[in-house]
Protein backbone atom coordinates (compact mmCIF):
# COMPACT_ATOMS: atom_id res chain seq x y z
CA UNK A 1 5.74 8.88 -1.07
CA UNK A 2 2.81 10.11 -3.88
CA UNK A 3 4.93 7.64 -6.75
CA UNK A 4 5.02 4.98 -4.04
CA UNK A 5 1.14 5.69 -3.16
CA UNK A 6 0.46 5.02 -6.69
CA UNK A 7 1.89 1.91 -7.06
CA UNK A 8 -1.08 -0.07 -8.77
CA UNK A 9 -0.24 -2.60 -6.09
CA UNK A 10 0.02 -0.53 -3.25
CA UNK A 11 -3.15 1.72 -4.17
CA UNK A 12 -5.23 -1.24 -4.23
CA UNK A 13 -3.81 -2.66 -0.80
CA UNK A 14 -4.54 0.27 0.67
CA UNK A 15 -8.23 0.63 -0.82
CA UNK A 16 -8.71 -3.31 0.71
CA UNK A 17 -7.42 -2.41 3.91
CA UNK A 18 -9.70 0.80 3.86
CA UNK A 19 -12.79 -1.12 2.98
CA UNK A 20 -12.12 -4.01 5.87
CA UNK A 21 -11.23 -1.24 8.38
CA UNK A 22 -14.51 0.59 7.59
CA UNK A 23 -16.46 -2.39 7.10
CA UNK A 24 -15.59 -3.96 11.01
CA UNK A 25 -16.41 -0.11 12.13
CA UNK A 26 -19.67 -0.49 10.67
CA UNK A 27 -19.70 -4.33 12.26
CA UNK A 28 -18.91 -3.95 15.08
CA UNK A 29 -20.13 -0.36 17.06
CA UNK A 30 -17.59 -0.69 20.41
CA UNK A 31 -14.98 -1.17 17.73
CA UNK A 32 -16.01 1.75 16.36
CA UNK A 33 -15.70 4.52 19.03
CA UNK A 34 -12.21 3.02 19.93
CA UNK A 35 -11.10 3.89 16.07
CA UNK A 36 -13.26 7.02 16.26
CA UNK A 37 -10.69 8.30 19.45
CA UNK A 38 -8.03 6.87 17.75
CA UNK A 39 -8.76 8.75 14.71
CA UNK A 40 -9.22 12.20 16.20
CA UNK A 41 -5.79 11.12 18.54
CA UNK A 42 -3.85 10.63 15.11
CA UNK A 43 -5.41 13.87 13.83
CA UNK A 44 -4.33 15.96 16.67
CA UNK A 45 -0.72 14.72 16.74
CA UNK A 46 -0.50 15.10 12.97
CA UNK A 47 -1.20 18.96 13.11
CA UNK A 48 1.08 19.29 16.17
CA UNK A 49 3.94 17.53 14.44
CA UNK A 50 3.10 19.30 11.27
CA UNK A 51 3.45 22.94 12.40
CA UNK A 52 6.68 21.69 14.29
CA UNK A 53 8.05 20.03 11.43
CA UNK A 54 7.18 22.42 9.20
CA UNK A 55 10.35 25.28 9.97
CA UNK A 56 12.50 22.82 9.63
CA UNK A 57 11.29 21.05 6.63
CA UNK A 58 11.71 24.27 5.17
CA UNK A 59 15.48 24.17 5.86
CA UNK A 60 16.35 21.08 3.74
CA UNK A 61 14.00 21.22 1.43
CA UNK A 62 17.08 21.09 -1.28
CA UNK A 63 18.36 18.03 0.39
CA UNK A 64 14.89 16.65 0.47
CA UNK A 65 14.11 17.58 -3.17
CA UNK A 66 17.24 15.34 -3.69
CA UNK A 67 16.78 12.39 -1.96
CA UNK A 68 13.05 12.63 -3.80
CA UNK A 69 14.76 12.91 -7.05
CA UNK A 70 17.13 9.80 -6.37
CA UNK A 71 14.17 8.06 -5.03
CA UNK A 72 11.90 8.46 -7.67
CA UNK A 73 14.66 7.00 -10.28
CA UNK A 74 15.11 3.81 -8.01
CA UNK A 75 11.26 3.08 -8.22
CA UNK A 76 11.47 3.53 -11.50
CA UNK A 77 14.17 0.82 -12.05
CA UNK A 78 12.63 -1.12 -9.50
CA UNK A 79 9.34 -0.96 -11.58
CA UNK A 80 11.13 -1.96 -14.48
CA UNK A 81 12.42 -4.74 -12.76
CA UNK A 82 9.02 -5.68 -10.72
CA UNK A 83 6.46 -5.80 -13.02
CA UNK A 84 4.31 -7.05 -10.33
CA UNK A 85 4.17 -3.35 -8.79
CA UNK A 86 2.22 -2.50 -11.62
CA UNK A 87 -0.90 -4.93 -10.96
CA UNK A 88 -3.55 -4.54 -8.66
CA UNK A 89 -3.54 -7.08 -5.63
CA UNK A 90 -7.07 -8.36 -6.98
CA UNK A 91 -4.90 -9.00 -10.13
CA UNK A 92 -1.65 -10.70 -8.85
CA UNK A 93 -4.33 -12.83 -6.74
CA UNK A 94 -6.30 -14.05 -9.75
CA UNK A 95 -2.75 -14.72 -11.60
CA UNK A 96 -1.90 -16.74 -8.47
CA UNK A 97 -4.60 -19.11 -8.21
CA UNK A 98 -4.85 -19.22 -12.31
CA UNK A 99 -0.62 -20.63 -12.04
CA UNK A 100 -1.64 -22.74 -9.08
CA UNK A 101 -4.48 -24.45 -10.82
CA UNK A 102 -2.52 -24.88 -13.97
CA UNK A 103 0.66 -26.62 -11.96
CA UNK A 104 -2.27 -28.94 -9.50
CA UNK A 105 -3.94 -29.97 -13.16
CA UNK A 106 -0.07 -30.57 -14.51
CA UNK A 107 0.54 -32.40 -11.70
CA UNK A 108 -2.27 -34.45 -11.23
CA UNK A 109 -2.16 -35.46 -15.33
CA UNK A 110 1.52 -36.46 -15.03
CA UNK A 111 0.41 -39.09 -11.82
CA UNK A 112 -2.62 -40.37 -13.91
CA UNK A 113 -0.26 -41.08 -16.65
């Protein structure tokens, strides 16, 4: 989950996301108290579930350790494979509308000639 977190494109999706979710708190205050409860409801069942989970966590941590290993080689490939991962969304955007631009000029230059 931490490789995956720090995916240069996931990272930054998440840090947009972040910054619109706290921007419409700020925006808009009745939004606000509705995340604020759904905040502290999150909260509350993440400690429950953690100190349930937690015993048996515990028991297959070798099989987890495992499965993390074997994960962590198929994002590797996968980054190999995906460059794209890499980039930050602001990034891939920008390379987007650069190609798009590039193809529209292409375009209209071929039906002018």
């Amino acid at each position: 989950v931490k490789e995956v977190a720090n995916l240069s494109l996931v990272s930054s999706a998440c840090d947009v996301v972040s910054a619109a979710y706290a921007s419409t708190k700020e925006s808009h205050p009745y939004l606000r108290s509705v995340c604020d409860a759904a905040e502290k409801g999150v909260q509350s069942v993440t400690e429950a579930t953690a100190s349930c989970v937690q015993p048996v966590l515990a028991t297959l941590e070798p099989h987890v350790a495992a499965a993390s290993e074997y994960a962590s080689k198929g994002l590797d490939k996968l980054g190999e494979k995906l460059p794209l991962l890499q980039k930050p969304v602001e990034q891939i955007l920008s390379d987007t509308k650069e190609l798009v631009s590039s193809r529209v000029a292409e375009v209209k230059e071929a039906v002018s000639s």
